[in-house]
Protein backbone atom coordinates (compact mmCIF):
# COMPACT_ATOMS: atom_id res chain seq x y z
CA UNK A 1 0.00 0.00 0.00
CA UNK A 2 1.10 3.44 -0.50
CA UNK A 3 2.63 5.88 2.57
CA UNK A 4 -0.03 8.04 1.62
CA UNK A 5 -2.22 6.47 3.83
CA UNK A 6 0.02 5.45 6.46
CA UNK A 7 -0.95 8.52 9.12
CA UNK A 8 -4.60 7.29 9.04
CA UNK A 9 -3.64 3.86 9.31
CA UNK A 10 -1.49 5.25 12.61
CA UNK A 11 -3.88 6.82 13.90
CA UNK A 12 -6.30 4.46 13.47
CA UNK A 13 -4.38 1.73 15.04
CA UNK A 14 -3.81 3.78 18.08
CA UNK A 15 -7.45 4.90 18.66
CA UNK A 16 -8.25 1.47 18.58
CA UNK A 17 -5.64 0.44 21.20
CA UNK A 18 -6.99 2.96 23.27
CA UNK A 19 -10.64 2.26 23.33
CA UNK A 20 -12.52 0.27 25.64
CA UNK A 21 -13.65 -2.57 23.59
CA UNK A 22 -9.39 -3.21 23.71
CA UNK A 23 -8.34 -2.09 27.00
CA UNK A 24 -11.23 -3.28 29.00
CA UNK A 25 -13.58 -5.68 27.06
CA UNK A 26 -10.42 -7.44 25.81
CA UNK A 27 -11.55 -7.75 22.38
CA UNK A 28 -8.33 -7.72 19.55
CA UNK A 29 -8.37 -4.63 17.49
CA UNK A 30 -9.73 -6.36 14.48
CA UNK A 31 -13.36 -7.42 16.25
CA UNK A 32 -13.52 -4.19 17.15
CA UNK A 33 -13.63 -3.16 13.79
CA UNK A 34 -15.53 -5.89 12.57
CA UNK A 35 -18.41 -6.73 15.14
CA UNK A 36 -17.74 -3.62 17.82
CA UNK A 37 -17.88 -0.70 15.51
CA UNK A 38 -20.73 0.76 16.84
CA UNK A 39 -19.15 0.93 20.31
CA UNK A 40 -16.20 2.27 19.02
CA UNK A 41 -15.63 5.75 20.02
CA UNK A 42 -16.67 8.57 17.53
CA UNK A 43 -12.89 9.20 16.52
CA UNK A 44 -12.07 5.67 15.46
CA UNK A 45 -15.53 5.51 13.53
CA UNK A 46 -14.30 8.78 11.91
CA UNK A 47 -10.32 7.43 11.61
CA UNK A 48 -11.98 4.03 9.90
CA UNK A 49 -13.86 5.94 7.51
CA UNK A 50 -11.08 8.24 6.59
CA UNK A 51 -9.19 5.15 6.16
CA UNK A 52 -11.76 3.40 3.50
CA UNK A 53 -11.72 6.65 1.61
CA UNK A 54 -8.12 7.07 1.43
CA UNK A 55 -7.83 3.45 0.10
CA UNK A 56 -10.62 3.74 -2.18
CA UNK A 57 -8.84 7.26 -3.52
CA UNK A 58 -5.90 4.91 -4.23
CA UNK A 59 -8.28 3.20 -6.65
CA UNK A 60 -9.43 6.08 -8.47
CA UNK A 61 -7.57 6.76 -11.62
CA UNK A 62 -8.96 10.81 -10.93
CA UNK A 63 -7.30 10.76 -7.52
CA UNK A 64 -4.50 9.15 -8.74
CA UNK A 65 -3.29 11.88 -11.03
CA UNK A 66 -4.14 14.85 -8.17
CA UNK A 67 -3.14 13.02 -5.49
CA UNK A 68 -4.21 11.13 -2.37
CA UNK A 69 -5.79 14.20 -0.58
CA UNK A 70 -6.99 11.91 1.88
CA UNK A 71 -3.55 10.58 2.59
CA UNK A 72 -1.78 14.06 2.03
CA UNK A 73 -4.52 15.90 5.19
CA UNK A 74 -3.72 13.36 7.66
CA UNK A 75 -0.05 13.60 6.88
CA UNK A 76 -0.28 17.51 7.71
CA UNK A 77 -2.03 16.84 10.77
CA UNK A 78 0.61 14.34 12.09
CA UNK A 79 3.48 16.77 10.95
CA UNK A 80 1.80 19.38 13.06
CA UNK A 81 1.36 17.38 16.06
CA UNK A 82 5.34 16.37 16.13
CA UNK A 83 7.38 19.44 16.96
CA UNK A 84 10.46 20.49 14.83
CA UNK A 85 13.70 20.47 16.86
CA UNK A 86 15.89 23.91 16.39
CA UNK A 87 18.64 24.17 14.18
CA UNK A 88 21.66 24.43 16.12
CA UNK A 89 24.47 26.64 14.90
């Protein structure tokens, strides 16, 4: 799969590690997603359906040629969460 995706995919992983239906119910990550999804908090609902548009953008010869914009949103996002050292001189 392409990296443009990858920050979703991230994110997604780690909202479902978080959640209850992990930490407390002791479901794996992929029932969540599969029979839990309703209990799922609204972020990881939001971070799976991001995720299913990014990979369906992947598909789309349009979106191919523009970009993943998808992909390319969620990578801003991350790149704005992780601060930027200083240059030293």
């Amino acid at each position: 799969m392409s990296s443009s995706c990858d920050a979703i995919l991230k994110a997604l992983k780690e909202c479902l590690l978080n959640s209850d239906c992990v930490q407390k119910q002791g479901h794996l990550p992929s029932e969540c997603l599969k029979q839990y999804s309703n209990d799922l908090p609204e972020q990881c609902q939001l971070l799976r359906k991001s995720t299913f548009e990014c990979k369906r953008n992947m598909l789309d010869m349009r979106t191919r040629f523009r970009g993943n914009t998808v992909g390319m949103d969620a990578e801003k996002l991350r790149q704005q969460k992780t601060p930027v050292p200083p240059a030293e001189s």
